[in-house]
Protein backbone atom coordinates (compact mmCIF):
# COMPACT_ATOMS: atom_id res chain seq x y z
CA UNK A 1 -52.39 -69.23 -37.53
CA UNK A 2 -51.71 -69.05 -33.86
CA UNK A 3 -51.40 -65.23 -32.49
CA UNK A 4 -50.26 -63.88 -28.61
CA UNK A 5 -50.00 -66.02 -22.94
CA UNK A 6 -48.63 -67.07 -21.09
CA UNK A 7 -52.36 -65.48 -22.51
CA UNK A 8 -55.49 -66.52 -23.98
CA UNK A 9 -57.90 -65.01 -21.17
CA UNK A 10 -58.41 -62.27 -22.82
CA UNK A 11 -60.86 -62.92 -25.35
CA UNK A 12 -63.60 -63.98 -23.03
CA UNK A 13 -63.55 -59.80 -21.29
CA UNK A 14 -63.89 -59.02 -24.69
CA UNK A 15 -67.28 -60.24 -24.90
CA UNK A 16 -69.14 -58.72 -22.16
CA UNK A 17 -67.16 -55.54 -23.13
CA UNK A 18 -67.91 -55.25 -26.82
CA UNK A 19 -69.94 -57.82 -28.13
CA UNK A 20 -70.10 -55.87 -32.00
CA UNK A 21 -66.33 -55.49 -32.60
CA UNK A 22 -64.55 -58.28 -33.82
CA UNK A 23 -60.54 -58.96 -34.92
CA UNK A 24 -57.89 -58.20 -33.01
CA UNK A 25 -56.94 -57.30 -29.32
CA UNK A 26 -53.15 -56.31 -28.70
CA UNK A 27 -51.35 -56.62 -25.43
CA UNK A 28 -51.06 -52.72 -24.64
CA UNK A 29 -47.16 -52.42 -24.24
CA UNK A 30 -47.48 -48.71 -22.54
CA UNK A 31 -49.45 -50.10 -19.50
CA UNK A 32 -48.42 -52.25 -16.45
CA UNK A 33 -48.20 -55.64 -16.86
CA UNK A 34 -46.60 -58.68 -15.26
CA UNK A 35 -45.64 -62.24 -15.36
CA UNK A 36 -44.67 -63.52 -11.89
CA UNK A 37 -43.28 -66.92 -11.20
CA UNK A 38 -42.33 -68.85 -8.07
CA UNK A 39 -40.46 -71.75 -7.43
CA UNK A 40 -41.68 -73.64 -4.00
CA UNK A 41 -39.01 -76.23 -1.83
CA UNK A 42 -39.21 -77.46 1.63
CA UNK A 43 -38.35 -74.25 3.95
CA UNK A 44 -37.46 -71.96 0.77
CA UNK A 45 -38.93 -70.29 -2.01
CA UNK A 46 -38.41 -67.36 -4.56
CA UNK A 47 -40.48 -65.72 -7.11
CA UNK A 48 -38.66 -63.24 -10.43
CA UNK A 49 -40.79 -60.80 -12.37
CA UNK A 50 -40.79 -60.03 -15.92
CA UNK A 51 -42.60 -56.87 -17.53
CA UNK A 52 -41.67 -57.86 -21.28
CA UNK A 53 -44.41 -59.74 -22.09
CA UNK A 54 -46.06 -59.02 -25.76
CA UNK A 55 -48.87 -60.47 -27.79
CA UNK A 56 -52.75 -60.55 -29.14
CA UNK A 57 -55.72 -62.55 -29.60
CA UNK A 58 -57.71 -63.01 -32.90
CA UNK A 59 -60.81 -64.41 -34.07
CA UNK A 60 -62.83 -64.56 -37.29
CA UNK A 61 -66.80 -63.28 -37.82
CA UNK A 62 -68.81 -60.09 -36.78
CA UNK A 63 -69.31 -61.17 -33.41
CA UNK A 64 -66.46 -61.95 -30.52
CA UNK A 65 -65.45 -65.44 -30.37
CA UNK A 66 -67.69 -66.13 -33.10
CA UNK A 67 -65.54 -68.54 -34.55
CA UNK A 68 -61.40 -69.72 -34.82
CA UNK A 69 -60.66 -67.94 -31.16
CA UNK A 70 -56.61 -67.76 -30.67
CA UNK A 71 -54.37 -66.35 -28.57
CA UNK A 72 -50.42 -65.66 -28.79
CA UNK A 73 -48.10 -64.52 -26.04
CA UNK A 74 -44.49 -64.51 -25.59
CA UNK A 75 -42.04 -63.41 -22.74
CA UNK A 76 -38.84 -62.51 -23.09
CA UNK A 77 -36.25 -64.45 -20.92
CA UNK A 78 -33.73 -62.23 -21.06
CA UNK A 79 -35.09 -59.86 -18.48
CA UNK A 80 -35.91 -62.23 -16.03
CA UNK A 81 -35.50 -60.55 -12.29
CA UNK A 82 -35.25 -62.51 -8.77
CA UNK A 83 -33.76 -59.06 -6.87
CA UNK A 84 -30.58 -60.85 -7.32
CA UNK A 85 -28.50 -60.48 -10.11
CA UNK A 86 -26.34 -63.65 -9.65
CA UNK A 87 -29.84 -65.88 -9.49
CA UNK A 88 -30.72 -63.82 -13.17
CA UNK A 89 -27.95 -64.93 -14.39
CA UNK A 90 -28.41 -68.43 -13.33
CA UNK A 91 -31.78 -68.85 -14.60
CA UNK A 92 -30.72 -67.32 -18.00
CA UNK A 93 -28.40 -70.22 -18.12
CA UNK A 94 -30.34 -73.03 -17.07
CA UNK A 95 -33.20 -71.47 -19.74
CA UNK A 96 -30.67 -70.53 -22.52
CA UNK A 97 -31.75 -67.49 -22.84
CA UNK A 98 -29.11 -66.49 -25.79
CA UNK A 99 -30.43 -69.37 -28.03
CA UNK A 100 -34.13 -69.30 -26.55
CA UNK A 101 -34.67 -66.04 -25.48
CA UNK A 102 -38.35 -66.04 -25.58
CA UNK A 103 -41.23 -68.62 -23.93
CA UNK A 104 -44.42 -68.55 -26.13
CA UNK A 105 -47.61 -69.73 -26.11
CA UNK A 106 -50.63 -70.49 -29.00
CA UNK A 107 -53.41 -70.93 -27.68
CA UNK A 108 -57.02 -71.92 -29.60
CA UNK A 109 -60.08 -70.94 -27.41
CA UNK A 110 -62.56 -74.07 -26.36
CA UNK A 111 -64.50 -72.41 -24.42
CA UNK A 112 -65.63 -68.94 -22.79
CA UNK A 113 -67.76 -68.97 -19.92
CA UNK A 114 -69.25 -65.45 -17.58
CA UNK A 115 -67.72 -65.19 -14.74
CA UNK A 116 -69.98 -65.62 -11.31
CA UNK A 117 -69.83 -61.82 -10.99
CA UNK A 118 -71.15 -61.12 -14.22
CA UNK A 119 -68.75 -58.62 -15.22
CA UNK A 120 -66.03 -60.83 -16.92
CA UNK A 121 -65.66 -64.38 -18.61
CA UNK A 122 -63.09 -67.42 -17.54
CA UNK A 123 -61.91 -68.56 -20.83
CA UNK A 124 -60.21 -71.89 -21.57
CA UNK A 125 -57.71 -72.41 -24.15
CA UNK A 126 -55.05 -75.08 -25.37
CA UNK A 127 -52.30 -74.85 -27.42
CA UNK A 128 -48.26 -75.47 -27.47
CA UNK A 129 -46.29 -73.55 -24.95
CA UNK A 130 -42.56 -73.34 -25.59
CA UNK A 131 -39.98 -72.97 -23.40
CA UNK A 132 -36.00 -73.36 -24.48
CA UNK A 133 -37.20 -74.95 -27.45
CA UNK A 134 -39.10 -77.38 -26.36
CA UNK A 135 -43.00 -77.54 -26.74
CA UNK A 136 -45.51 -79.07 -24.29
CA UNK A 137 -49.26 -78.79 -24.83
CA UNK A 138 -51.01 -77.64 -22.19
CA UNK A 139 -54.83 -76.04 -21.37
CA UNK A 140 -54.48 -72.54 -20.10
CA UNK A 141 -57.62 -70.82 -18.27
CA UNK A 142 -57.51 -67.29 -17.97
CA UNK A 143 -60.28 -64.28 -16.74
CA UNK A 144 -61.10 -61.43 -19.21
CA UNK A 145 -62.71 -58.27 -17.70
CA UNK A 146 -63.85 -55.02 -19.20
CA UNK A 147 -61.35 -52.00 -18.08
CA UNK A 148 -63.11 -48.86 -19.87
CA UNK A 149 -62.25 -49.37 -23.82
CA UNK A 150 -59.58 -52.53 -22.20
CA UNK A 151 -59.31 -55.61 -21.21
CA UNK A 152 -57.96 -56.79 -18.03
CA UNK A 153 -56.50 -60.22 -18.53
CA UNK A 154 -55.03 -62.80 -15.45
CA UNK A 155 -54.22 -66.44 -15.69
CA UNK A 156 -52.17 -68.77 -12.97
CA UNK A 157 -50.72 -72.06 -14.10
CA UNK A 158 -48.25 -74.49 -13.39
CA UNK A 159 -45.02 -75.49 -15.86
CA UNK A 160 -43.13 -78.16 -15.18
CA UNK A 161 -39.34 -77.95 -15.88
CA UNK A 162 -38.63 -81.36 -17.18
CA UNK A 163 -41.56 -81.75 -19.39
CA UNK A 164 -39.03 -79.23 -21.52
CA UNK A 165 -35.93 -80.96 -20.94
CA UNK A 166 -34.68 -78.54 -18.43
CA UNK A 167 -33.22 -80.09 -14.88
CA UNK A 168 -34.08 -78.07 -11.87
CA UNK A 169 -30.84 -76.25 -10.70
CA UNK A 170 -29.84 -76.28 -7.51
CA UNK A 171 -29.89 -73.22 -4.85
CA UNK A 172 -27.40 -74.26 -2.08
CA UNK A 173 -26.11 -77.93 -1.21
CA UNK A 174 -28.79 -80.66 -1.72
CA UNK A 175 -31.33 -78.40 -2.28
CA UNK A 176 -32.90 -78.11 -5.77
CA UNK A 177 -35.33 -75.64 -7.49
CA UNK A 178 -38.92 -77.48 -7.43
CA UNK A 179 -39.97 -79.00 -11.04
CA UNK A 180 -43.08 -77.21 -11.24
CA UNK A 181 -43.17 -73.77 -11.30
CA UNK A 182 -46.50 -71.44 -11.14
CA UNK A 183 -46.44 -68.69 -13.50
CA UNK A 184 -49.36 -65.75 -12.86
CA UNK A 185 -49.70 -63.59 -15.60
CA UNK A 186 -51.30 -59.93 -15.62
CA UNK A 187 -51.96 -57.63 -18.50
CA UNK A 188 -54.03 -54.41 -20.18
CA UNK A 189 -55.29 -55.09 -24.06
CA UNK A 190 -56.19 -52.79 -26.43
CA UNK A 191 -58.22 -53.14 -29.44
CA UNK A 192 -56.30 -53.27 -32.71
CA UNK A 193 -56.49 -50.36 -35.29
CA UNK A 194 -57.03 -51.03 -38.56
CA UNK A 195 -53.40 -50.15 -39.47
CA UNK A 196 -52.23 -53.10 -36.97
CA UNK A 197 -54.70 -55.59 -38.49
């Protein structure tokens, strides 16, 4: 079963931090973390924030990544925030927020690789991302680094609108919100307790 994104990146810091624990790493609610995305036209652009962003990775055996590697995150729509408030609400439409309120992705890990400093691992995943409903497969890379007894986790990539049914809206007269949108994604995990497992 898949577990917590927009992040999958976290497993590999997990490896270089800990390589004798094994289950469960939790996206540590009581920290910072971000998802940032930006929408790019000719001569305009505008990013929104989101701090509601939940979810874990898993894997089976005594050592990390020995085996069945996922990853499950989910944001919640809802609290979406450009700066301005009648933008949120426009987004929330155009996503559905009431009947889809959250975007989610399950990710399985194909591959972790150390990072060229050493210190963390890139790790590659793939899995169904959902977003108002709609699911789209995609490969999500993400870098995992050691934070004391955490893991830093950041991934950047690219959704395109209309490969979930969802028509760019439009800003001001003939100008329309680009089909692909970057999404960056930053977060603190914690190891599971028992109790959570």
């Amino acid at each position: 079963m898949s577990r917590t994104v927009h992040q999958v990146l976290i497993l590999a810091a997990v490896l270089s931090a800990a390589p004798s624990q094994a289950g469960e790493w939790h996206v540590d609610t009581e920290q910072d973390r971000r998802v940032e995305f930006t929408s790019t036209v000719v001569g305009y652009s505008f990013s929104g924030t989101n701090n509601d962003i939940d979810g874990f990775l898993y894997w089976e055996g005594d050592e990390l990544f020995e085996r069945d590697g996922q990853v499950y995150f989910e944001v919640d729509l809802r609290t979406l925030d450009t700066g301005i408030a009648k933008r949120d609400r426009d987004m929330r439409d155009v996503l559905d927020a009431r009947q889809w309120p959250r975007a989610t992705y399950a990710g399985e890990v194909l591959e972790v690789v150390e990072d060229t400093s050493g210190v963390g691992h890139m790790v590659r995943t793939q899995g169904p991302f959902t977003l108002k409903g709609v699911e789209q497969e995609m490969e999500i890379v993400g870098w995992v680094r050691p934070e004391g007894d955490q893991l830093s986790v950041e991934s950047e990539f690219t959704v395109r609108l209309s490969d979930h049914e969802i028509e760019a809206p439009g800003l001001v007269a003939f100008v329309r919100v680009s089909d692909k949108v970057v999404v960056r994604v930053q977060m603190l995990m914690r190891a599971a307790s028992k109790e959570e497992q």
